[in-house]
PDB file of N, CA and C in Angstrom:
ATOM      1  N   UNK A   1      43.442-177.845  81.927  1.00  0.00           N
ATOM      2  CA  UNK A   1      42.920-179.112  81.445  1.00  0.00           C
ATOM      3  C   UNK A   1      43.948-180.224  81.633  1.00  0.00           C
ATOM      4  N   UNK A   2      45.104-180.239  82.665  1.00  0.00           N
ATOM      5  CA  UNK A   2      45.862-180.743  82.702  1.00  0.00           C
ATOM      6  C   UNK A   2      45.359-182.456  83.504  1.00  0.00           C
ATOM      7  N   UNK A   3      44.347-183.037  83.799  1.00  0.00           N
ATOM      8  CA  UNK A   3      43.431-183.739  84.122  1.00  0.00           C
ATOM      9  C   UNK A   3      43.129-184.548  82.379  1.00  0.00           C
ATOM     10  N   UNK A   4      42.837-183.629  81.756  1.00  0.00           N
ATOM     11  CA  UNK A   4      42.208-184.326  80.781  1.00  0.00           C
ATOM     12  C   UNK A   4      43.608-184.345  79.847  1.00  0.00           C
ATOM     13  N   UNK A   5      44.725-184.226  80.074  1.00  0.00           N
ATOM     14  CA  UNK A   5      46.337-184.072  79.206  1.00  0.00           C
ATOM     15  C   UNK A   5      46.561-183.160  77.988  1.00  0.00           C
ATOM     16  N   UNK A   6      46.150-181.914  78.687  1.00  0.00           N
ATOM     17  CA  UNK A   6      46.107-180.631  78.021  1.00  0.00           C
ATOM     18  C   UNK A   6      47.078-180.277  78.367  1.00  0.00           C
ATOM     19  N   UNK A   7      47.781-179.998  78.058  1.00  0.00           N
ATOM     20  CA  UNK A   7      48.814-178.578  79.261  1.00  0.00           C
ATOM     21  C   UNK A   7      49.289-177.590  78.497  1.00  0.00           C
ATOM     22  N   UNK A   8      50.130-176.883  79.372  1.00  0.00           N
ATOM     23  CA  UNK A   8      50.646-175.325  78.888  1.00  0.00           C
ATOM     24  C   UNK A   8      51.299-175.908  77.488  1.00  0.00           C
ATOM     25  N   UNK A   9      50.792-175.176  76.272  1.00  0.00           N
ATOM     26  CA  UNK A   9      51.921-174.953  75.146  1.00  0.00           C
ATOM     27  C   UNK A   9      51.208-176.084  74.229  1.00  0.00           C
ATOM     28  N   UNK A  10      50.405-176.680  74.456  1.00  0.00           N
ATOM     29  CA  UNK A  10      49.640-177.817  73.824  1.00  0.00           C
ATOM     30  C   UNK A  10      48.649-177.047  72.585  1.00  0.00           C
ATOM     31  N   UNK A  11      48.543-177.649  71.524  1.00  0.00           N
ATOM     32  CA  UNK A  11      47.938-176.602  70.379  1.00  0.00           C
ATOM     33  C   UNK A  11      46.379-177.604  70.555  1.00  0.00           C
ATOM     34  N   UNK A  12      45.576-177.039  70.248  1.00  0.00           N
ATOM     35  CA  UNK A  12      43.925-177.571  70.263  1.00  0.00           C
ATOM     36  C   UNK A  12      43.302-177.252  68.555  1.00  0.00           C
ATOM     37  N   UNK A  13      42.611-177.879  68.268  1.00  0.00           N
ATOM     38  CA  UNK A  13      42.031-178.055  67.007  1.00  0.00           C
ATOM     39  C   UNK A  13      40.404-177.690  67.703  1.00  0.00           C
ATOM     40  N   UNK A  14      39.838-176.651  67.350  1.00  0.00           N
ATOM     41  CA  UNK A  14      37.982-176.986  67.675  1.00  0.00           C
ATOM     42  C   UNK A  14      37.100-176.737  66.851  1.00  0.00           C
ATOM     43  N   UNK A  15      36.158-177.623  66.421  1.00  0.00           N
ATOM     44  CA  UNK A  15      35.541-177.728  65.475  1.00  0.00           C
ATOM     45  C   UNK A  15      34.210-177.497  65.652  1.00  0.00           C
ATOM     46  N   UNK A  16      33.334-176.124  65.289  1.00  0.00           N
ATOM     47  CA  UNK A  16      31.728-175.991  65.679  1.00  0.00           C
ATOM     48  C   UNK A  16      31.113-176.778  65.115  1.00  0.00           C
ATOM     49  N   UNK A  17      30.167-177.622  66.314  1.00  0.00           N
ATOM     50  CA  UNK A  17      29.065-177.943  65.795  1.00  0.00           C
ATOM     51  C   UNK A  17      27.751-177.572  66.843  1.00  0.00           C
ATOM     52  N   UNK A  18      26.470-178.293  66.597  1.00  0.00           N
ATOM     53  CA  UNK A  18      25.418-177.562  67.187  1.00  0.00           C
ATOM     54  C   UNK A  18      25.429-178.348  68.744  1.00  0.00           C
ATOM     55  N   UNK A  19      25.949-179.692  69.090  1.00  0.00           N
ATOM     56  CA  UNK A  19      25.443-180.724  69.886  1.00  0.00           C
ATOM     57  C   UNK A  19      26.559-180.827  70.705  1.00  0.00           C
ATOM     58  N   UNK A  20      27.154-181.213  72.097  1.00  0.00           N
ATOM     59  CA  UNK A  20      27.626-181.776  72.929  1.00  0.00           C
ATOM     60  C   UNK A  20      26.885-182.641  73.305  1.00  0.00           C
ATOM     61  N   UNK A  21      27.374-183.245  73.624  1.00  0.00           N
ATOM     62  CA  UNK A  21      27.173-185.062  75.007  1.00  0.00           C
ATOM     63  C   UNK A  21      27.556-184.655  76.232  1.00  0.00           C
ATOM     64  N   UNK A  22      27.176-184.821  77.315  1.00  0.00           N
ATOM     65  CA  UNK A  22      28.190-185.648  78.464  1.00  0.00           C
ATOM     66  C   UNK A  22      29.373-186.101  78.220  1.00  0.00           C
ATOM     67  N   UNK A  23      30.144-185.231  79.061  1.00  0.00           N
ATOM     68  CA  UNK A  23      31.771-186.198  78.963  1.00  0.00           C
ATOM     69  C   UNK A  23      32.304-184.902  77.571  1.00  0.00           C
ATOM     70  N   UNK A  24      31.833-184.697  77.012  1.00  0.00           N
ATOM     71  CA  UNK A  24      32.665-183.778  76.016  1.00  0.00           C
ATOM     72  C   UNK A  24      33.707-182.719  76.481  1.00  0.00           C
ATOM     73  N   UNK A  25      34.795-182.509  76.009  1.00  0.00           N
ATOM     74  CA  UNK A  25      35.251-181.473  75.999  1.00  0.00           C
ATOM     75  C   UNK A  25      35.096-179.985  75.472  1.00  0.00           C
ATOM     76  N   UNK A  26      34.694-178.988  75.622  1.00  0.00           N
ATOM     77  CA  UNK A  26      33.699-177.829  74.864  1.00  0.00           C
ATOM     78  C   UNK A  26      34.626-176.730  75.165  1.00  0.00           C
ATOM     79  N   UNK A  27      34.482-175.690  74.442  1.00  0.00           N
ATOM     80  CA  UNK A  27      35.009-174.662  74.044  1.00  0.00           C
ATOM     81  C   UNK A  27      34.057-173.661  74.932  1.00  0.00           C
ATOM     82  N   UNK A  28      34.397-172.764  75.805  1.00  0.00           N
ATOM     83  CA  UNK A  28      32.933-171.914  76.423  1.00  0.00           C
ATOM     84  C   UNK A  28      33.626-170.398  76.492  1.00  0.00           C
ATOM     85  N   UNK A  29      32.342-169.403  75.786  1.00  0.00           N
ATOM     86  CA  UNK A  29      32.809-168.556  75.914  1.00  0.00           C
ATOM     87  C   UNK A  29      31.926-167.715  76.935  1.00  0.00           C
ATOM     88  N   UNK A  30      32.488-167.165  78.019  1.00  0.00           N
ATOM     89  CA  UNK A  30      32.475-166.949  79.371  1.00  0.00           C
ATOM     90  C   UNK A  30      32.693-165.031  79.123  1.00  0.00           C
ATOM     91  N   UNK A  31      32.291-164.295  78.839  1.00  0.00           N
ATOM     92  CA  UNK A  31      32.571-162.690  78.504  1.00  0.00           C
ATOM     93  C   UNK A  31      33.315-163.012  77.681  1.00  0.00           C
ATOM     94  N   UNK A  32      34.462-162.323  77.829  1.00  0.00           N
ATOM     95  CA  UNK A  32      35.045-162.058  76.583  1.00  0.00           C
ATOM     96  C   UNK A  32      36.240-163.088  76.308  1.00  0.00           C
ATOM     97  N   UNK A  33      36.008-164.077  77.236  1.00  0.00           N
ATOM     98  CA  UNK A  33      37.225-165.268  77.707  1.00  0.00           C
ATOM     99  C   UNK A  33      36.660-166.204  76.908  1.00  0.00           C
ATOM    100  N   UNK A  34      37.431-167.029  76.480  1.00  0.00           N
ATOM    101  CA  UNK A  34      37.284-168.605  75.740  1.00  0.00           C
ATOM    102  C   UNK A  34      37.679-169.780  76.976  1.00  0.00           C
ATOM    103  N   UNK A  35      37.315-170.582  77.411  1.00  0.00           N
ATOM    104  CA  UNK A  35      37.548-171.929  78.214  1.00  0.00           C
ATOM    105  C   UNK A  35      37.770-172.930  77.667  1.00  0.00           C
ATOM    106  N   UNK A  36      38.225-174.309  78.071  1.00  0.00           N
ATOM    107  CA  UNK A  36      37.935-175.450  77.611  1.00  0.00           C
ATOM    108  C   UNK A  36      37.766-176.296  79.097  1.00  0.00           C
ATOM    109  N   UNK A  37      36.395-176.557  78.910  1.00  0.00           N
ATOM    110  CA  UNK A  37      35.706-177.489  80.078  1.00  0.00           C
ATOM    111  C   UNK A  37      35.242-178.780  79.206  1.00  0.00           C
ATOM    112  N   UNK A  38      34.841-179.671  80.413  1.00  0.00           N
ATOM    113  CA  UNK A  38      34.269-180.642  80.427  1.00  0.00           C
ATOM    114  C   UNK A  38      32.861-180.436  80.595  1.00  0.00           C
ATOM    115  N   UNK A  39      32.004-180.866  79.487  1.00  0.00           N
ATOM    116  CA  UNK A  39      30.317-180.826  79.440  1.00  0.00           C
ATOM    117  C   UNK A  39      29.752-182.157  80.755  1.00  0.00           C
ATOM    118  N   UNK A  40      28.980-181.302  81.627  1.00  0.00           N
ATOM    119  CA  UNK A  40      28.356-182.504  82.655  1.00  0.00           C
ATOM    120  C   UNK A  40      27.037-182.213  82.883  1.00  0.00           C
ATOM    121  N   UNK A  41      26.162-182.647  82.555  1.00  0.00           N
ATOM    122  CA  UNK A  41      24.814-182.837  83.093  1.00  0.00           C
ATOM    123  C   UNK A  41      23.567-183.482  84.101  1.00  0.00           C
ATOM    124  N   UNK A  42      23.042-182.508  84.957  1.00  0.00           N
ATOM    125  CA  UNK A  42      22.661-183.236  85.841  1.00  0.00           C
ATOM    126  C   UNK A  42      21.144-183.185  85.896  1.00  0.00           C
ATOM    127  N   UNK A  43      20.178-183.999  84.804  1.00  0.00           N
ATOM    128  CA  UNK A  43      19.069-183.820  84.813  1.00  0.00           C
ATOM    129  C   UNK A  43      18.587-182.573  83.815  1.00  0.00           C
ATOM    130  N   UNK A  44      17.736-181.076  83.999  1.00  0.00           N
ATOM    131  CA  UNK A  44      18.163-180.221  83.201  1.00  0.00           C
ATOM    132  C   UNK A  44      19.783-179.049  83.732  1.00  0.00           C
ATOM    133  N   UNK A  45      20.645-179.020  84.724  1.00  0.00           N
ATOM    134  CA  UNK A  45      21.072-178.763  85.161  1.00  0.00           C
ATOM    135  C   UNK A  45      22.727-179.080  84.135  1.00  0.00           C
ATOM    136  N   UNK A  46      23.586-177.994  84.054  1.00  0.00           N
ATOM    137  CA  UNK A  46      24.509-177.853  82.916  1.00  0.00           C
ATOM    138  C   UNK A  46      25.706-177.337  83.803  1.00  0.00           C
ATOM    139  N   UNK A  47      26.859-178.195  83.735  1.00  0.00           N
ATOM    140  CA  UNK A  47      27.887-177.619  84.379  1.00  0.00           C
ATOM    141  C   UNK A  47      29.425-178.024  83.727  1.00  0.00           C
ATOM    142  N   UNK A  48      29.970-176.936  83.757  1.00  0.00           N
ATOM    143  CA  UNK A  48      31.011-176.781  82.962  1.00  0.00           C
ATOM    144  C   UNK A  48      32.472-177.111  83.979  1.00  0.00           C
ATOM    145  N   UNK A  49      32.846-178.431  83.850  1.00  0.00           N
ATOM    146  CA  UNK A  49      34.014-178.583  85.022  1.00  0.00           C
ATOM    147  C   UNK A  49      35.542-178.508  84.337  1.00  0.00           C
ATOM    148  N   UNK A  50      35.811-178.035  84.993  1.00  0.00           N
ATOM    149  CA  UNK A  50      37.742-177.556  85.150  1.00  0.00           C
ATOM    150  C   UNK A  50      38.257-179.517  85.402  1.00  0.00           C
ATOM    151  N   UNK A  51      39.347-179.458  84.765  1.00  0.00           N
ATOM    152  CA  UNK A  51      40.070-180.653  84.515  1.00  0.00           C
ATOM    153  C   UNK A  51      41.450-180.444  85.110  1.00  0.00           C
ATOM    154  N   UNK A  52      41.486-179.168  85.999  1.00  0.00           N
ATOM    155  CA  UNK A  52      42.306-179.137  86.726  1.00  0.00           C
ATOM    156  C   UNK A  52      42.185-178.487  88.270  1.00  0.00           C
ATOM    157  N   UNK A  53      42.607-179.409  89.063  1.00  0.00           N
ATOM    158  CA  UNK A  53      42.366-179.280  90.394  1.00  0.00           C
ATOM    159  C   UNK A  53      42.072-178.168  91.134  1.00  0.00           C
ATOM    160  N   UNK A  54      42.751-177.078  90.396  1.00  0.00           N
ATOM    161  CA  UNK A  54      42.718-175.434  91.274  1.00  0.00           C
ATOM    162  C   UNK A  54      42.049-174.837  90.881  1.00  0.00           C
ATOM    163  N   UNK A  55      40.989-175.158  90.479  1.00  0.00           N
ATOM    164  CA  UNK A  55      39.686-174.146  89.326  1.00  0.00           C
ATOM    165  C   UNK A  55      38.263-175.349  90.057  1.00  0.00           C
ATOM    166  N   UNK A  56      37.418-174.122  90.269  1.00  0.00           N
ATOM    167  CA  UNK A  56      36.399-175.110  90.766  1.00  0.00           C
ATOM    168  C   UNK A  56      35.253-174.852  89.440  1.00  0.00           C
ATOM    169  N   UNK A  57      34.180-175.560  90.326  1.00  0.00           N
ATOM    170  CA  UNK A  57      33.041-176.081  89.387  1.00  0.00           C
ATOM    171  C   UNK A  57      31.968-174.942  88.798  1.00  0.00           C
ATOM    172  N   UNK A  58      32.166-174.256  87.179  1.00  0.00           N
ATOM    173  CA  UNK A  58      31.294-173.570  86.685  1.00  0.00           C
ATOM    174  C   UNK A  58      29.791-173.943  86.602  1.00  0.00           C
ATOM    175  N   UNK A  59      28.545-173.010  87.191  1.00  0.00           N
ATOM    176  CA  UNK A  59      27.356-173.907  86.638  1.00  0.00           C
ATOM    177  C   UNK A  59      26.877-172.846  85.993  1.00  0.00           C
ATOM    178  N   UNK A  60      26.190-173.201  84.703  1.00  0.00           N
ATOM    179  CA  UNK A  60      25.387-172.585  83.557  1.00  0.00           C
ATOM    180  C   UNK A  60      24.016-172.628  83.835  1.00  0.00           C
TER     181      UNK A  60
END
């Protein structure tokens, strides 16, 4: 998430709720992995983008 000024060693606070927006930052749990992407929507179409250059584009 080094795009969005995350980086290694950086502590995160995340707080559940039911709703994202566009543009959000989200918590995704992917198997048994936790992420932090960027929420993007394209119409009904849901995609979870990397904020750092070497990770490409998740779609849900």
């Amino acid at each position: 998430m080094t795009g969005a000024n995350i980086n290694d060693g950086d502590m995160i606070l995340i707080r559940e709720q039911n709703v994202a927006n566009n543009g959000d930052i989200v918590d995704a749990a992917i198997g048994d992995e936790f992420v932090l992407k960027t929420l993007r929507t394209l119409g009904e179409d849901i995609l979870l983008i990397p904020e750092n250059s070497e990770y490409g584009v998740s779609y849900h």
